[in-house]
C-alpha atoms as a PDB file:
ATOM      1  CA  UNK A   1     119.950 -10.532 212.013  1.00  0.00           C
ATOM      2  CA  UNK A   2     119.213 -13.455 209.515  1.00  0.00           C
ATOM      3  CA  UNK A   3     122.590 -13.791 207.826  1.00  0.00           C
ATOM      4  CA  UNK A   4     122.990 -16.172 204.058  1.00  0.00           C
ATOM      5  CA  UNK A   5     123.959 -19.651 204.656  1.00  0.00           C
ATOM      6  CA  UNK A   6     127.428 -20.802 203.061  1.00  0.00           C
ATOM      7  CA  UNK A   7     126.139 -24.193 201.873  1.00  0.00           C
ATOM      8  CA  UNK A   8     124.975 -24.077 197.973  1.00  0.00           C
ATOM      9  CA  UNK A   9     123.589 -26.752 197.297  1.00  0.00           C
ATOM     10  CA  UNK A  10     120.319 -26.964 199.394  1.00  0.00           C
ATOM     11  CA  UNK A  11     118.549 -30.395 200.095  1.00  0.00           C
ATOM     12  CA  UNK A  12     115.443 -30.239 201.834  1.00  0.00           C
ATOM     13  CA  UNK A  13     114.149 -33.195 203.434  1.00  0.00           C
ATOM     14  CA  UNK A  14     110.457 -33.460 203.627  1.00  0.00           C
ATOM     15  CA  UNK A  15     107.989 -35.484 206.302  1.00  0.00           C
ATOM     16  CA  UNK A  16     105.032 -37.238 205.531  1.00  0.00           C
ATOM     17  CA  UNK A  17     102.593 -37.338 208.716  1.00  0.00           C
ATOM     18  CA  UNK A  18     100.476 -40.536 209.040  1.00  0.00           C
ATOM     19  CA  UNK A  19      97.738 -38.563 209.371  1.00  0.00           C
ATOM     20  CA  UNK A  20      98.376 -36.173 206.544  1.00  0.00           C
ATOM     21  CA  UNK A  21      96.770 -36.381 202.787  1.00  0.00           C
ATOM     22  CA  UNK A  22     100.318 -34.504 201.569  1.00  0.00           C
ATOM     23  CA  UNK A  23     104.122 -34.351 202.481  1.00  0.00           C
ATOM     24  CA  UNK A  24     104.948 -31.493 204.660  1.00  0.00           C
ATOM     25  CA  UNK A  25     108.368 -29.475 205.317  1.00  0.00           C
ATOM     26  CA  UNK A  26     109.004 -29.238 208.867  1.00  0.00           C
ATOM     27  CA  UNK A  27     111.430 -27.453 211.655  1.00  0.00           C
ATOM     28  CA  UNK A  28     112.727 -28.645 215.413  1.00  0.00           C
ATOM     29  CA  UNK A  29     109.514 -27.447 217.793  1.00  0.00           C
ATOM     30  CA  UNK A  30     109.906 -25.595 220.706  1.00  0.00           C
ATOM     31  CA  UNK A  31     113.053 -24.284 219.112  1.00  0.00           C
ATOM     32  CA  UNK A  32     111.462 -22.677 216.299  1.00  0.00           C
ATOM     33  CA  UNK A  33     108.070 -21.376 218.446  1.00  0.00           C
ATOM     34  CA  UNK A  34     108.654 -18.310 219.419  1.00  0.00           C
ATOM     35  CA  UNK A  35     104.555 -17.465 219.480  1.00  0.00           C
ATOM     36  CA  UNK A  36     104.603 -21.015 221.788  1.00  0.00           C
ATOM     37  CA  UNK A  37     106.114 -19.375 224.473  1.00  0.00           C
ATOM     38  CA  UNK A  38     103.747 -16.869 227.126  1.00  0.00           C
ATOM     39  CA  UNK A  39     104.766 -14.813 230.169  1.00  0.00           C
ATOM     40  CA  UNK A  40     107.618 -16.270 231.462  1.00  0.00           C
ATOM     41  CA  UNK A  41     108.806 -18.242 228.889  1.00  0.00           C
ATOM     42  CA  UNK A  42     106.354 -20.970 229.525  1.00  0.00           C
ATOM     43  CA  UNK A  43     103.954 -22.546 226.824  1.00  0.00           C
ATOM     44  CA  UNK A  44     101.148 -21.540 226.299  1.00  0.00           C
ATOM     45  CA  UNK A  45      97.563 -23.548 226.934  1.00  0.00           C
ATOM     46  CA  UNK A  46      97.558 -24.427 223.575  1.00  0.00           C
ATOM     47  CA  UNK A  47     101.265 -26.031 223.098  1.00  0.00           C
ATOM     48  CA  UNK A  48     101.635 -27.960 226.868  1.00  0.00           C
ATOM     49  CA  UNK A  49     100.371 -31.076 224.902  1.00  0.00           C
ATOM     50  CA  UNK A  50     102.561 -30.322 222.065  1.00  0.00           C
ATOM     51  CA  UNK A  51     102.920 -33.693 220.161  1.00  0.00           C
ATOM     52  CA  UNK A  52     106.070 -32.992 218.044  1.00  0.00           C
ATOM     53  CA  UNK A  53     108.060 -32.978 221.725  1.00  0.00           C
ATOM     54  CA  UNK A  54     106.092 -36.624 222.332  1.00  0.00           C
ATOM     55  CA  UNK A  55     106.505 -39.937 220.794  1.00  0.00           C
ATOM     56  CA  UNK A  56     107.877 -40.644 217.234  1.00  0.00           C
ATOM     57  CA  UNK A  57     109.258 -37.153 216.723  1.00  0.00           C
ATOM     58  CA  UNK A  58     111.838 -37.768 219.575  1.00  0.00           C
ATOM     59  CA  UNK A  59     113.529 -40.852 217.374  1.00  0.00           C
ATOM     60  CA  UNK A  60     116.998 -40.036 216.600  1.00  0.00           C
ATOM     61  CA  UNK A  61     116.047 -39.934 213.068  1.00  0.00           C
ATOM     62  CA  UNK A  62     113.109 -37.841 212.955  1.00  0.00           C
ATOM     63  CA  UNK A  63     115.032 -34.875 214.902  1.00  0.00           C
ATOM     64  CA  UNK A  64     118.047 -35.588 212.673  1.00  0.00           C
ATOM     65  CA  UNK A  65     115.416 -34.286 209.554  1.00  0.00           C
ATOM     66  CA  UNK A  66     114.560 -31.015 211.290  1.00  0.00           C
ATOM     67  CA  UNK A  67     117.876 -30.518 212.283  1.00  0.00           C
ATOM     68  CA  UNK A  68     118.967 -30.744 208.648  1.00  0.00           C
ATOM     69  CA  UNK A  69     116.097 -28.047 208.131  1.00  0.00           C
ATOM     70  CA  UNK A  70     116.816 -25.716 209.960  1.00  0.00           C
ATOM     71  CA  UNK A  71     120.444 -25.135 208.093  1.00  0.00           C
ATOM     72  CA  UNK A  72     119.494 -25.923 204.831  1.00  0.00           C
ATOM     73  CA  UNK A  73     116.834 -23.350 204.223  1.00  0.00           C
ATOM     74  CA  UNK A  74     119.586 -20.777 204.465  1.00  0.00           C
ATOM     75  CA  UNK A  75     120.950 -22.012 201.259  1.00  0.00           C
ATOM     76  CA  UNK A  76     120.599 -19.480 198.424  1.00  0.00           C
ATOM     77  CA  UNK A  77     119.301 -22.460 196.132  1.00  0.00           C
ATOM     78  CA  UNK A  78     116.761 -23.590 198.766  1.00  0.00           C
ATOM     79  CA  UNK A  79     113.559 -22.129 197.072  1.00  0.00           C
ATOM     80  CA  UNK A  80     114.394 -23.837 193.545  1.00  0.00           C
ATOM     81  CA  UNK A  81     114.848 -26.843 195.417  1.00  0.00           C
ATOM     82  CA  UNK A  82     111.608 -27.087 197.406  1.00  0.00           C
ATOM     83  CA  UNK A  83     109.938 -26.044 194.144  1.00  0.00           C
ATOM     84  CA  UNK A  84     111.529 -29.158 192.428  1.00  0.00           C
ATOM     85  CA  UNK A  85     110.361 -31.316 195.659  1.00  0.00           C
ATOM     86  CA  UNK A  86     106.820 -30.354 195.604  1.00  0.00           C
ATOM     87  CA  UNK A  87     107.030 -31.165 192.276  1.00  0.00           C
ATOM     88  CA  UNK A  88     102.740 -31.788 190.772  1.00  0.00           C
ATOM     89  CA  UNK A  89     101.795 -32.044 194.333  1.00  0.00           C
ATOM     90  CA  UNK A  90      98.355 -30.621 194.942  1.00  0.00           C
ATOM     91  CA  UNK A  91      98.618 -30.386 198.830  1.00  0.00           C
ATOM     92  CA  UNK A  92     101.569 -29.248 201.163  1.00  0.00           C
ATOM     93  CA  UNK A  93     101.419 -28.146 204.872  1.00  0.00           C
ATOM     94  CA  UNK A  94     103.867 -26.466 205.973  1.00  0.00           C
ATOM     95  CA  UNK A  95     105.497 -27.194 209.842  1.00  0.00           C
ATOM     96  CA  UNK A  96     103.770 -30.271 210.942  1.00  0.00           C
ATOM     97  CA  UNK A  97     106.580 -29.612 214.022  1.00  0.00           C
ATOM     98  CA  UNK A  98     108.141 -26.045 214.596  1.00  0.00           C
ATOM     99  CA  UNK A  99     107.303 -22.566 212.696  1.00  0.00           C
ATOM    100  CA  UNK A 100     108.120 -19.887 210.779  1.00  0.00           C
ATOM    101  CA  UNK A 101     110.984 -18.179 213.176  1.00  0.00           C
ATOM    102  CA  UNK A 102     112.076 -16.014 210.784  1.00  0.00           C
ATOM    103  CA  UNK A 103     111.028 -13.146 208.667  1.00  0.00           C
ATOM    104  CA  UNK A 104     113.374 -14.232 205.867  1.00  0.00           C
ATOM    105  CA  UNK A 105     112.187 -17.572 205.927  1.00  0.00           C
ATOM    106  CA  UNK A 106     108.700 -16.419 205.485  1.00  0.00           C
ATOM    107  CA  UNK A 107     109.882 -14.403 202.475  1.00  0.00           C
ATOM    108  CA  UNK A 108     111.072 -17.236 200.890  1.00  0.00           C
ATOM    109  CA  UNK A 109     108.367 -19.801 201.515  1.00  0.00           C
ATOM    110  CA  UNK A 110     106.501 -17.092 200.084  1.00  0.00           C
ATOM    111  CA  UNK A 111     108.390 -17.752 197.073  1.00  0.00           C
ATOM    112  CA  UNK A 112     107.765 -21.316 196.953  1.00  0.00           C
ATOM    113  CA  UNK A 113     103.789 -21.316 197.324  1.00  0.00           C
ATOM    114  CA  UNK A 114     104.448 -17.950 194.515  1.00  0.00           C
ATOM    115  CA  UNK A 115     106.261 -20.552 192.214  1.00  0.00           C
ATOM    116  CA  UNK A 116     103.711 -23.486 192.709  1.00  0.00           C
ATOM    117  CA  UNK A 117     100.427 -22.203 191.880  1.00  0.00           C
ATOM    118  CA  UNK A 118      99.442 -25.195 190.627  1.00  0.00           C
ATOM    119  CA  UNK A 119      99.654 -27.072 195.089  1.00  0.00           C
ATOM    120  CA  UNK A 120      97.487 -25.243 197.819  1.00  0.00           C
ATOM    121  CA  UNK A 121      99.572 -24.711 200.830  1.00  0.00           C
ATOM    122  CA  UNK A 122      98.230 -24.473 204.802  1.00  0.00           C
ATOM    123  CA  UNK A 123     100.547 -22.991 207.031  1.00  0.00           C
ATOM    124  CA  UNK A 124      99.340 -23.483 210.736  1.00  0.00           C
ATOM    125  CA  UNK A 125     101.610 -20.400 212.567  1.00  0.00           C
ATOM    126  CA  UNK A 126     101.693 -18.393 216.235  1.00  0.00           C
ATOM    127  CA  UNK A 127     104.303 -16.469 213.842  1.00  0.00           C
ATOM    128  CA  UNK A 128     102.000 -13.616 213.296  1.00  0.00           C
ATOM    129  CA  UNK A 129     103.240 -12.183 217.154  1.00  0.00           C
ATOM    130  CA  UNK A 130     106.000 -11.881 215.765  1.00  0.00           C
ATOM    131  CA  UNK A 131     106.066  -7.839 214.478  1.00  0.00           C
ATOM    132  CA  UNK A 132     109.013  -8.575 212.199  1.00  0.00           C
ATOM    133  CA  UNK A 133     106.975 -11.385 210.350  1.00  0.00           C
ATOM    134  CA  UNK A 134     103.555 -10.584 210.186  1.00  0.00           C
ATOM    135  CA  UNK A 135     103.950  -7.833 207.353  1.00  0.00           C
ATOM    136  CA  UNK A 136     105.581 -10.374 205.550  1.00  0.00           C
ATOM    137  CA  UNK A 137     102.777 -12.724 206.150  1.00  0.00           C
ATOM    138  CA  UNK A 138     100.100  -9.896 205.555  1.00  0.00           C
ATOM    139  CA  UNK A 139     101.833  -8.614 202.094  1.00  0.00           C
ATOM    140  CA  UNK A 140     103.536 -11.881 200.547  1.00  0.00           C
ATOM    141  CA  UNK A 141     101.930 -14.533 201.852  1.00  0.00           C
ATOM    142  CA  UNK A 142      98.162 -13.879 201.984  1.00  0.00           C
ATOM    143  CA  UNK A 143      97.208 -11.974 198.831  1.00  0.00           C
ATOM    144  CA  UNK A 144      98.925 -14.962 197.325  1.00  0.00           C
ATOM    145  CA  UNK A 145      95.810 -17.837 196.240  1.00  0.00           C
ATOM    146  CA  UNK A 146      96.500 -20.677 196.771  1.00  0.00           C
ATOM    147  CA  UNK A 147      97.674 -20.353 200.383  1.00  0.00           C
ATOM    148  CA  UNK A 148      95.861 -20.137 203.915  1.00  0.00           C
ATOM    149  CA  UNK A 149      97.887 -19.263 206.299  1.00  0.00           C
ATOM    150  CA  UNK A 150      95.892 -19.900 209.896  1.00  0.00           C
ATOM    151  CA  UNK A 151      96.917 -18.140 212.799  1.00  0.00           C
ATOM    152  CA  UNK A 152      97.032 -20.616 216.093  1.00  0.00           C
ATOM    153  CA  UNK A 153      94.956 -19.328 219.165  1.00  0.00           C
ATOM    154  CA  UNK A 154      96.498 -20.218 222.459  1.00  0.00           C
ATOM    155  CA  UNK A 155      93.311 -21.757 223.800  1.00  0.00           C
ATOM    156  CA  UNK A 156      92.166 -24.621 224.565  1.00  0.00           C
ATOM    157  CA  UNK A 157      88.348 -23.991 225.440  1.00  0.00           C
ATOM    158  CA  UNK A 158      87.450 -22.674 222.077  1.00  0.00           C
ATOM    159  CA  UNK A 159      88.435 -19.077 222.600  1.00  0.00           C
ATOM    160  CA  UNK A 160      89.111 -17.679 218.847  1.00  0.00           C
ATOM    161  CA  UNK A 161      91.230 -14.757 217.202  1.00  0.00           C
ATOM    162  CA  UNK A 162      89.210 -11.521 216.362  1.00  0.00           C
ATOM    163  CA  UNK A 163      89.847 -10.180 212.935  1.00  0.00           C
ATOM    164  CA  UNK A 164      92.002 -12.550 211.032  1.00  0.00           C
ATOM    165  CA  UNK A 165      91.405 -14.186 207.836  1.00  0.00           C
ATOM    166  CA  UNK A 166      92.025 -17.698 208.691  1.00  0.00           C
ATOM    167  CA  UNK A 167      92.561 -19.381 211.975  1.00  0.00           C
ATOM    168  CA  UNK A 168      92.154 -22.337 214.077  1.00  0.00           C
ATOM    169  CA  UNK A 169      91.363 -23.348 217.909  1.00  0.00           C
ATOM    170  CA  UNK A 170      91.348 -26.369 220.370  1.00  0.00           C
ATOM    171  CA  UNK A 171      88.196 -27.620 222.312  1.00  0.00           C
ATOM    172  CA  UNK A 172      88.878 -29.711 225.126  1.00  0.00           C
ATOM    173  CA  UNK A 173      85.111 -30.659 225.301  1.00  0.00           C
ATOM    174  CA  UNK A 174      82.680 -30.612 222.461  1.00  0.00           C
ATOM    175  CA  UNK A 175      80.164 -28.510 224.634  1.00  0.00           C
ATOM    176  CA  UNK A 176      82.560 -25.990 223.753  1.00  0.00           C
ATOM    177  CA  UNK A 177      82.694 -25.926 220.038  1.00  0.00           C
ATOM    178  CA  UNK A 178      80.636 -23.120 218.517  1.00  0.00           C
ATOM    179  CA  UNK A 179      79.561 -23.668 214.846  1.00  0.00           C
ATOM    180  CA  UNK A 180      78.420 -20.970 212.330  1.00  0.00           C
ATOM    181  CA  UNK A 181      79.334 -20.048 208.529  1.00  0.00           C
ATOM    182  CA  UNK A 182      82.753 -20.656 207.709  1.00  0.00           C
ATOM    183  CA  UNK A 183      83.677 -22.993 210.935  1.00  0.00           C
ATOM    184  CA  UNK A 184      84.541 -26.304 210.379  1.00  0.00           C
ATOM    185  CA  UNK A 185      84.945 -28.915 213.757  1.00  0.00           C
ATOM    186  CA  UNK A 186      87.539 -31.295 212.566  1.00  0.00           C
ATOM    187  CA  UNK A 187      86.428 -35.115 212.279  1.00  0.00           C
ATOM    188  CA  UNK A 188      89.621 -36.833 212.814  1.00  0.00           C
ATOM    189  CA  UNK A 189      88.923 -38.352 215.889  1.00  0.00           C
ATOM    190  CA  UNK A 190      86.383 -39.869 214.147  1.00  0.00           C
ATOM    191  CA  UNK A 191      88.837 -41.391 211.560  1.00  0.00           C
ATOM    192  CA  UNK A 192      91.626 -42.376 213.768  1.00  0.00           C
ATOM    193  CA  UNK A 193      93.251 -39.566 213.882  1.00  0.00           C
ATOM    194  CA  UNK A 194      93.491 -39.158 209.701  1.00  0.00           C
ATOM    195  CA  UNK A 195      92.191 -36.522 207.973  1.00  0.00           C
ATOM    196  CA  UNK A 196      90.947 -38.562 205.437  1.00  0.00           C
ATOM    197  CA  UNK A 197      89.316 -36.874 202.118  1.00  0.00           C
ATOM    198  CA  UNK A 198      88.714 -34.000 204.691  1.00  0.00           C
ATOM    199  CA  UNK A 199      90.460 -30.301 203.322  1.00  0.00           C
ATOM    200  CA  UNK A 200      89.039 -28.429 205.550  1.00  0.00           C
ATOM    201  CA  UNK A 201      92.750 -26.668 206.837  1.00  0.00           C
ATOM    202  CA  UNK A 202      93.314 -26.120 203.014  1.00  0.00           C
ATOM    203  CA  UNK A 203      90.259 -24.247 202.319  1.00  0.00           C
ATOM    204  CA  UNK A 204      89.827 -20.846 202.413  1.00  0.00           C
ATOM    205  CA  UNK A 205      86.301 -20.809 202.801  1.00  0.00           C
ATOM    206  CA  UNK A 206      86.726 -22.347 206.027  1.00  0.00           C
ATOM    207  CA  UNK A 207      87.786 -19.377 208.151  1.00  0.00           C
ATOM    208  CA  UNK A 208      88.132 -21.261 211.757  1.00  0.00           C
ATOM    209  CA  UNK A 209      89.221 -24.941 212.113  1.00  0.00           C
ATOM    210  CA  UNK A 210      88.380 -26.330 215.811  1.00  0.00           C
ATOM    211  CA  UNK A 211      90.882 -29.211 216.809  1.00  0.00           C
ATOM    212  CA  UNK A 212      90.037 -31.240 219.716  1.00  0.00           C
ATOM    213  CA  UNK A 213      92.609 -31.377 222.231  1.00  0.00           C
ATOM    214  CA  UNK A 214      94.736 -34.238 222.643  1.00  0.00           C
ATOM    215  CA  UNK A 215      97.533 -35.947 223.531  1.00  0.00           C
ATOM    216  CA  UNK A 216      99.317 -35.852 227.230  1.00  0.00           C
ATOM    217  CA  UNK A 217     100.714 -33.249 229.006  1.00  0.00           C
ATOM    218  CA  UNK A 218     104.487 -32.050 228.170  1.00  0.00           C
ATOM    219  CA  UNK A 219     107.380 -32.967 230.056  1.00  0.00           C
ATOM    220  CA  UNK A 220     108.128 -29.510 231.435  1.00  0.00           C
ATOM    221  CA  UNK A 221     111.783 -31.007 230.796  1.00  0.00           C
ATOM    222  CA  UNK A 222     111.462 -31.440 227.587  1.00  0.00           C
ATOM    223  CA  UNK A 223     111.084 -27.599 226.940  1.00  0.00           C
ATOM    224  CA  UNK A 224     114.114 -26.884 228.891  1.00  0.00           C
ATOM    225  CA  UNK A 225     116.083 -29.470 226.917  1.00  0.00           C
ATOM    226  CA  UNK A 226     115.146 -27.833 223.684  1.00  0.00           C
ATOM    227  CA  UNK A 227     116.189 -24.326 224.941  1.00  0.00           C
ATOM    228  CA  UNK A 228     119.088 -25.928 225.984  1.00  0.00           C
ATOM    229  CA  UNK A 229     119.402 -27.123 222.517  1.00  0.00           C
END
């Protein structure tokens, strides 16, 4: 049971991903992934390259910020204050490392994208396994505009969700990418990485995003040390 944080005075600390066109609000991964984790507790396909375990997001620092997180949206002041931090953006993703764990933090990011009509929000989540969160996604958080909220499939040959509004997948060859209306391969790779003027995750014409799979295989240690965690 989610139980109210004592702090009262929240102060969230927002990322801003290299290859992001927006700042982004972000939570330990692995820790926060529930929907990451298959039979077994192992990750699945779609997480064993998981770059926010790799790299930059292991610095001391960079934890330290999604540590911070993961308390401080318990604060009873936290939506007012991510309100007042997104400020006249027009773009925020939400989780560029972890997801939404909790049904009561899904209520109140609901608030936030409510409260800032004005930004479109993308919120990449495996969160909809989840049976405590997904009417909370499904009644709060997609009727609302100016939000797509894309629910992750585990693969990583192409292999897409049936009968969901918005969604995404990973190709580990192009052979396998299959394009139609509303299905956007992103172009990235082509840009070093950067997305570029691309919007493609934002839009909610775009019903399936294909990634292309990258980065290196896990240490399987590294999932154990964040359980650990």
């Amino acid at each position: 049971m989610w139980i109210m944080g004592d702090m009262m005075n929240a102060t969230p600390k927002l990322s801003a991903p290299s290859k992001m066109p927006c700042k982004s609000w972000s939570l330990p991964a692995w820790e926060t992934c529930p929907g990451a984790r298959g039979k077994g507790g192992q990750p699945v396909d779609a997480c064993r390259t998981c770059y926010a375990l790799q790299g930059r997001y292991t610095f001391g620092a960079v934890e330290a910020v999604r540590k911070h997180n993961l308390d401080d949206w318990k604060s009873p002041d936290w939506v007012d204050a991510m309100v007042k931090h997104i400020g006249k953006s027009k773009l925020f993703r939400w989780f560029d490392s972890g997801d939404m764990y909790d049904a009561m933090l899904a209520i109140k990011i609901a608030q936030v994208v409510k409260a800032t009509p004005h930004c479109a929000h993308w919120i990449p989540t495996r969160a909809y396994k989840d049976a405590a969160i997904l009417p909370v996604i499904e009644e709060l958080l997609q009727p609302l505009p100016n939000v797509v909220v894309r629910f992750s499939s585990d693969s990583v040959h192409g292999e897409t969700l049936d009968n969901v509004e918005h969604s995404s997948t990973i190709i580990s060859d192009e052979s396998e990418y299959v394009s139609g209306k509303g299905r956007v391969l992103c172009t990235a790779p082509k840009r070093k990485g950067k997305c570029g003027k691309c919007r493609a995750c934002f839009d909610p014409r775009v019903k399936v995003v294909t990634y292309h799979k990258h980065g290196r295989a896990v240490n399987p240690k590294m999932f154990d040390r964040e359980m650990a965690d």
